[in-house]
N, C-alpha and C. Protein backbone atom coordinates (compact mmCIF):
# COMPACT_ATOMS: atom_id res chain seq x y z
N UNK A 1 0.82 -1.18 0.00
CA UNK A 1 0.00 0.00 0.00
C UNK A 1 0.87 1.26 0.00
N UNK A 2 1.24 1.62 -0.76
CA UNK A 2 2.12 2.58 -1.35
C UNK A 2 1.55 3.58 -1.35
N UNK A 3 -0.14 3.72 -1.80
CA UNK A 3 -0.47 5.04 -2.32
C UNK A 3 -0.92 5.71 -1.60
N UNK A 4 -1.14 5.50 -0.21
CA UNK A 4 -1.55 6.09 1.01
C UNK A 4 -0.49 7.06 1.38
N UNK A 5 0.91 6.02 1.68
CA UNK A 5 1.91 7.31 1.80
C UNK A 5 2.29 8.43 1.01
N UNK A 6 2.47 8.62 -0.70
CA UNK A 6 2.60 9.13 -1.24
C UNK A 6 1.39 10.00 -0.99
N UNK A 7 -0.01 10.04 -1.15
CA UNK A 7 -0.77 10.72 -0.88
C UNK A 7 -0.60 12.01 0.41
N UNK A 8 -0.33 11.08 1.16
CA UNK A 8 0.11 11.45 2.81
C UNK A 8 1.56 13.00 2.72
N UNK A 9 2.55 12.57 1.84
CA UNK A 9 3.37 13.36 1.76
C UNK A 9 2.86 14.45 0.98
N UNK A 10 2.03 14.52 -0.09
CA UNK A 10 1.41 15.55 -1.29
C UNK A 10 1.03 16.80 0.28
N UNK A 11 -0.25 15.64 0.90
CA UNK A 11 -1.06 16.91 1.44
C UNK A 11 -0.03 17.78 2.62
N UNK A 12 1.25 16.72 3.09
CA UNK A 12 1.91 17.54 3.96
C UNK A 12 2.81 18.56 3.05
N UNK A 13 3.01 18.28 1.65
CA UNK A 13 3.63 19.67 1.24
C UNK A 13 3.01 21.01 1.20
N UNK A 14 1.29 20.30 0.94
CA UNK A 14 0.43 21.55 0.48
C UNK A 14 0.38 22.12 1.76
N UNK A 15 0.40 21.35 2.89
CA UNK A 15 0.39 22.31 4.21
C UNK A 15 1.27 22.97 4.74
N UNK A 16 2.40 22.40 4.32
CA UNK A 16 3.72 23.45 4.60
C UNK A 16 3.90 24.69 3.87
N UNK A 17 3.60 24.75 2.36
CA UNK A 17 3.24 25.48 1.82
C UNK A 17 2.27 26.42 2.25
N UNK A 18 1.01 26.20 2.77
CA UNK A 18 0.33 27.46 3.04
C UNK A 18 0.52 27.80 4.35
N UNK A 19 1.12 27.07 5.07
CA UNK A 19 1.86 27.32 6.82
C UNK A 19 2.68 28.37 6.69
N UNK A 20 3.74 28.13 5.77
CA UNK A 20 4.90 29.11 5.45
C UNK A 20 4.33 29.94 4.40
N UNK A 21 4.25 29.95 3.31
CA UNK A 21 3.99 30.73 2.33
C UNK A 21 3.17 31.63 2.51
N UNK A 22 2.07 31.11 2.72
CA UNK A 22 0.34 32.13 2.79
C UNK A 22 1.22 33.84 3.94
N UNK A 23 1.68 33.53 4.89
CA UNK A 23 2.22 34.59 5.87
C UNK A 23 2.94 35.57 5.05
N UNK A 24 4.25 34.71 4.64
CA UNK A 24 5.28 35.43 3.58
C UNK A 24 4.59 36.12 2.56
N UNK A 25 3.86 35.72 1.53
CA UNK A 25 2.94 36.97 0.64
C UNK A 25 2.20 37.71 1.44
N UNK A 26 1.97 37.30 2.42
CA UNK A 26 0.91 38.66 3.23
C UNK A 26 1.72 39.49 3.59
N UNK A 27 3.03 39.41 4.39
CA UNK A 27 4.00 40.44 4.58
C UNK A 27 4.30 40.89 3.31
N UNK A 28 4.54 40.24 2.27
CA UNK A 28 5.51 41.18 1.11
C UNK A 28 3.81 42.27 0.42
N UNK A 29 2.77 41.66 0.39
CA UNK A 29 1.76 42.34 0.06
C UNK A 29 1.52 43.38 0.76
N UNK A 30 1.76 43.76 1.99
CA UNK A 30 1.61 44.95 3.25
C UNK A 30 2.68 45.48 2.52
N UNK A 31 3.64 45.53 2.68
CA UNK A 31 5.05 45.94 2.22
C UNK A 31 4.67 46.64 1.30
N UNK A 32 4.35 46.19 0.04
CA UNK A 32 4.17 46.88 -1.45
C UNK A 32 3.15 47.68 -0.97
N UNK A 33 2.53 47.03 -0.32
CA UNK A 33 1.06 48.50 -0.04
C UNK A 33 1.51 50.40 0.88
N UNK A 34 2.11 49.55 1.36
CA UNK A 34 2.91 50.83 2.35
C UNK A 34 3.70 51.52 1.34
N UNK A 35 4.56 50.38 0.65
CA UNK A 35 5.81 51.24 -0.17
C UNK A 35 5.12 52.39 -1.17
N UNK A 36 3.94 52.07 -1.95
CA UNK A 36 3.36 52.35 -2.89
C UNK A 36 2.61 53.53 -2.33
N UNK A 37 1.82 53.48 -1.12
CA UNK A 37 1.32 54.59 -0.33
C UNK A 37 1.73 55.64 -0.01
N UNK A 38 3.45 55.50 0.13
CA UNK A 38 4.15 56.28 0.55
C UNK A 38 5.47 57.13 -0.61
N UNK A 39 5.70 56.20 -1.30
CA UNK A 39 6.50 56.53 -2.36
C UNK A 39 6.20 56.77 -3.39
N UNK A 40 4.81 57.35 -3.71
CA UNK A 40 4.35 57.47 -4.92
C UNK A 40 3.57 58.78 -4.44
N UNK A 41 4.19 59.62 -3.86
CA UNK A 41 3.59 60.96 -3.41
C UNK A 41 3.55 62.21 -4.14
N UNK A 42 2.81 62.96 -4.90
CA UNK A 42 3.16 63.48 -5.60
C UNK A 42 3.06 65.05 -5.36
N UNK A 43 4.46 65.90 -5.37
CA UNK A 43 4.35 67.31 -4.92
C UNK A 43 4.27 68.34 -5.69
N UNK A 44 3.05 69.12 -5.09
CA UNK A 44 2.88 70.13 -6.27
C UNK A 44 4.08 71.10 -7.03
N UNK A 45 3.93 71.68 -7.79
CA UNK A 45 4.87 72.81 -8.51
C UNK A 45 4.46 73.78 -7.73
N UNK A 46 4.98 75.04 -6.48
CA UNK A 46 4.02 75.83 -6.19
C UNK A 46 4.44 77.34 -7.30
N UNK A 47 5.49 76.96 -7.78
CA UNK A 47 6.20 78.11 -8.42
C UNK A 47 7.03 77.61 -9.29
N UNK A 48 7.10 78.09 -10.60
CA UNK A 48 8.03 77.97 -11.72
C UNK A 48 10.24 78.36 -10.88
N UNK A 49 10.51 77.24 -10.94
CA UNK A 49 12.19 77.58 -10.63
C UNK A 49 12.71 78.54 -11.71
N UNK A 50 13.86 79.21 -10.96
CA UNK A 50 14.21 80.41 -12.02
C UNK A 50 15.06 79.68 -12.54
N UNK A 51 15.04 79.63 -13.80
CA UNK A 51 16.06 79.21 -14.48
C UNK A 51 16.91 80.42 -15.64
N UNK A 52 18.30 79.81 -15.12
CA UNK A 52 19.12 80.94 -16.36
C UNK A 52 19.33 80.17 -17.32
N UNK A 53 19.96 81.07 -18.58
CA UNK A 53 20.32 80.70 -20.07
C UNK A 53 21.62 80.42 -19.92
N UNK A 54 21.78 79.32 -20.70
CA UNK A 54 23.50 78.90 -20.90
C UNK A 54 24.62 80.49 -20.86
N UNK A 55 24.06 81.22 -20.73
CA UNK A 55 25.14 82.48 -20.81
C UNK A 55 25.16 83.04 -19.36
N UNK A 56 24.17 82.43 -18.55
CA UNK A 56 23.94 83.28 -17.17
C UNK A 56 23.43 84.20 -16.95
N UNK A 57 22.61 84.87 -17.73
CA UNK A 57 21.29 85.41 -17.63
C UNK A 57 20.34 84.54 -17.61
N UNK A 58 19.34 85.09 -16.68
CA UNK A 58 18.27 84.51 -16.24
C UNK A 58 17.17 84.87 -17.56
N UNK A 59 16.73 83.94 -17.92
CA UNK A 59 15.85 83.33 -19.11
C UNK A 59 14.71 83.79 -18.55
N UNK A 60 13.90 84.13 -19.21
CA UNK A 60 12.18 84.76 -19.19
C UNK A 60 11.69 83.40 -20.03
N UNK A 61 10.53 83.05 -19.21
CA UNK A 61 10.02 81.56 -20.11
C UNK A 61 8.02 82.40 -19.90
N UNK A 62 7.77 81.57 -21.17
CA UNK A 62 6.55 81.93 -20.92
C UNK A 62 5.53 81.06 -20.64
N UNK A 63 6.02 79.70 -20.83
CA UNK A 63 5.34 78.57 -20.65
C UNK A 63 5.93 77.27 -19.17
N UNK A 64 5.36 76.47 -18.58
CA UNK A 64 6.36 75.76 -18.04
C UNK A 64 6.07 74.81 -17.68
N UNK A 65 6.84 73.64 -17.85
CA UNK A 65 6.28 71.96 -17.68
C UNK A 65 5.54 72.06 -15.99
N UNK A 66 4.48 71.12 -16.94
CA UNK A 66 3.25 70.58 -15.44
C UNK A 66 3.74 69.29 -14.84
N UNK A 67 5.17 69.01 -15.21
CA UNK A 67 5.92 67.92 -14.36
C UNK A 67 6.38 68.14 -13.63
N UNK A 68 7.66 68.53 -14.15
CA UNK A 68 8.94 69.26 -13.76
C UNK A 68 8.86 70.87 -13.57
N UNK A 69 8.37 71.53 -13.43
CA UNK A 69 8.59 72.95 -13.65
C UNK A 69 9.49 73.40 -14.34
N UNK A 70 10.14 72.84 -15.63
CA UNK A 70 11.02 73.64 -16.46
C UNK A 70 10.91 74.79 -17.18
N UNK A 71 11.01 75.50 -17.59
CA UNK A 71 10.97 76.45 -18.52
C UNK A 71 10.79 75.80 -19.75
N UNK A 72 9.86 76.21 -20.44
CA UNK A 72 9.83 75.78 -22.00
C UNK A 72 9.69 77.51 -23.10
N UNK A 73 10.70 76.83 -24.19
CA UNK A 73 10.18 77.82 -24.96
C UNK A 73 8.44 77.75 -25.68
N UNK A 74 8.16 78.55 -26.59
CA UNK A 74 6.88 78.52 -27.17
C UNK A 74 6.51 77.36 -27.82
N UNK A 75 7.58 76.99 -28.70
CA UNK A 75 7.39 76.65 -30.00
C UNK A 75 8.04 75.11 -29.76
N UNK A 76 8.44 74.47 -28.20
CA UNK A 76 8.67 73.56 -27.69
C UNK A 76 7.41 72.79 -27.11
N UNK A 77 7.55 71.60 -27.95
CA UNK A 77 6.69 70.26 -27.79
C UNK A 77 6.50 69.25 -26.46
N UNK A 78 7.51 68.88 -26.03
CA UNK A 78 8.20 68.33 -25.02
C UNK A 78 9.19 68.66 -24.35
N UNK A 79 9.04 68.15 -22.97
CA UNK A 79 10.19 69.29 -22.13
C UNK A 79 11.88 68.63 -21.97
N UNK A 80 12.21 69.62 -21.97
CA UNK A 80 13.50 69.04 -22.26
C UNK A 80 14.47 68.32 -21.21
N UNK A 81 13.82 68.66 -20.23
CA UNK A 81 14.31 68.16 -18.23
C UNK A 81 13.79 66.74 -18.26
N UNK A 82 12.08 66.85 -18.39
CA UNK A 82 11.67 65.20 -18.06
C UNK A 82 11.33 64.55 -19.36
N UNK A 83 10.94 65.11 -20.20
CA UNK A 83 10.26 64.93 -21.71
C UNK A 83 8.71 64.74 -22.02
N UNK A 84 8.43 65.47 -21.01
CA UNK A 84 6.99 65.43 -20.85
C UNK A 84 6.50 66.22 -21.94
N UNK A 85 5.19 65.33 -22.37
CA UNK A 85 4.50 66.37 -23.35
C UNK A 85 3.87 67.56 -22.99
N UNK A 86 3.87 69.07 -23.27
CA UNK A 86 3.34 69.86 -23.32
C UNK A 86 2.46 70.48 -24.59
């Protein structure tokens, strides 16, 4: 009678398995939930940063990324800091 034991060992893996395992995804699932809660925070722009021109004068922009707060020129598509579309 062989197939009793083999049987016998199946269901003790499946129970070790959800003994150990089932806990371990519940911690790593809290984990990602916290991480994600917390690290995915997103802070407003409250003010355009001054930015100067490669010469060191301070650049007049008239437009400015809703990502990054970069300066964009007019006639600029995407920003050139994050590459966000504007």
């Amino acid at each position: 009678m062989m197939g009793g034991g083999g049987l016998m060992l199946v269901f003790g893996l499946l129970f070790m398995l959800l003994l150990i395992g089932l806990p371990v995804l519940l911690i790593v699932a809290i984990a990602a939930g916290v991480w994600g809660l917390t690290g995915r925070r997103a802070t407003p722009v409250s003010s355009p940063p001054a930015n100067s021109g490669p010469s060191g004068q301070a650049a007049s922009f008239t437009r400015y990324c809703s990502h990054c707060g970069q300066g964009l020129q007019t006639d600029w598509t995407h920003c050139p800091q994050c590459g966000a579309p504007n």
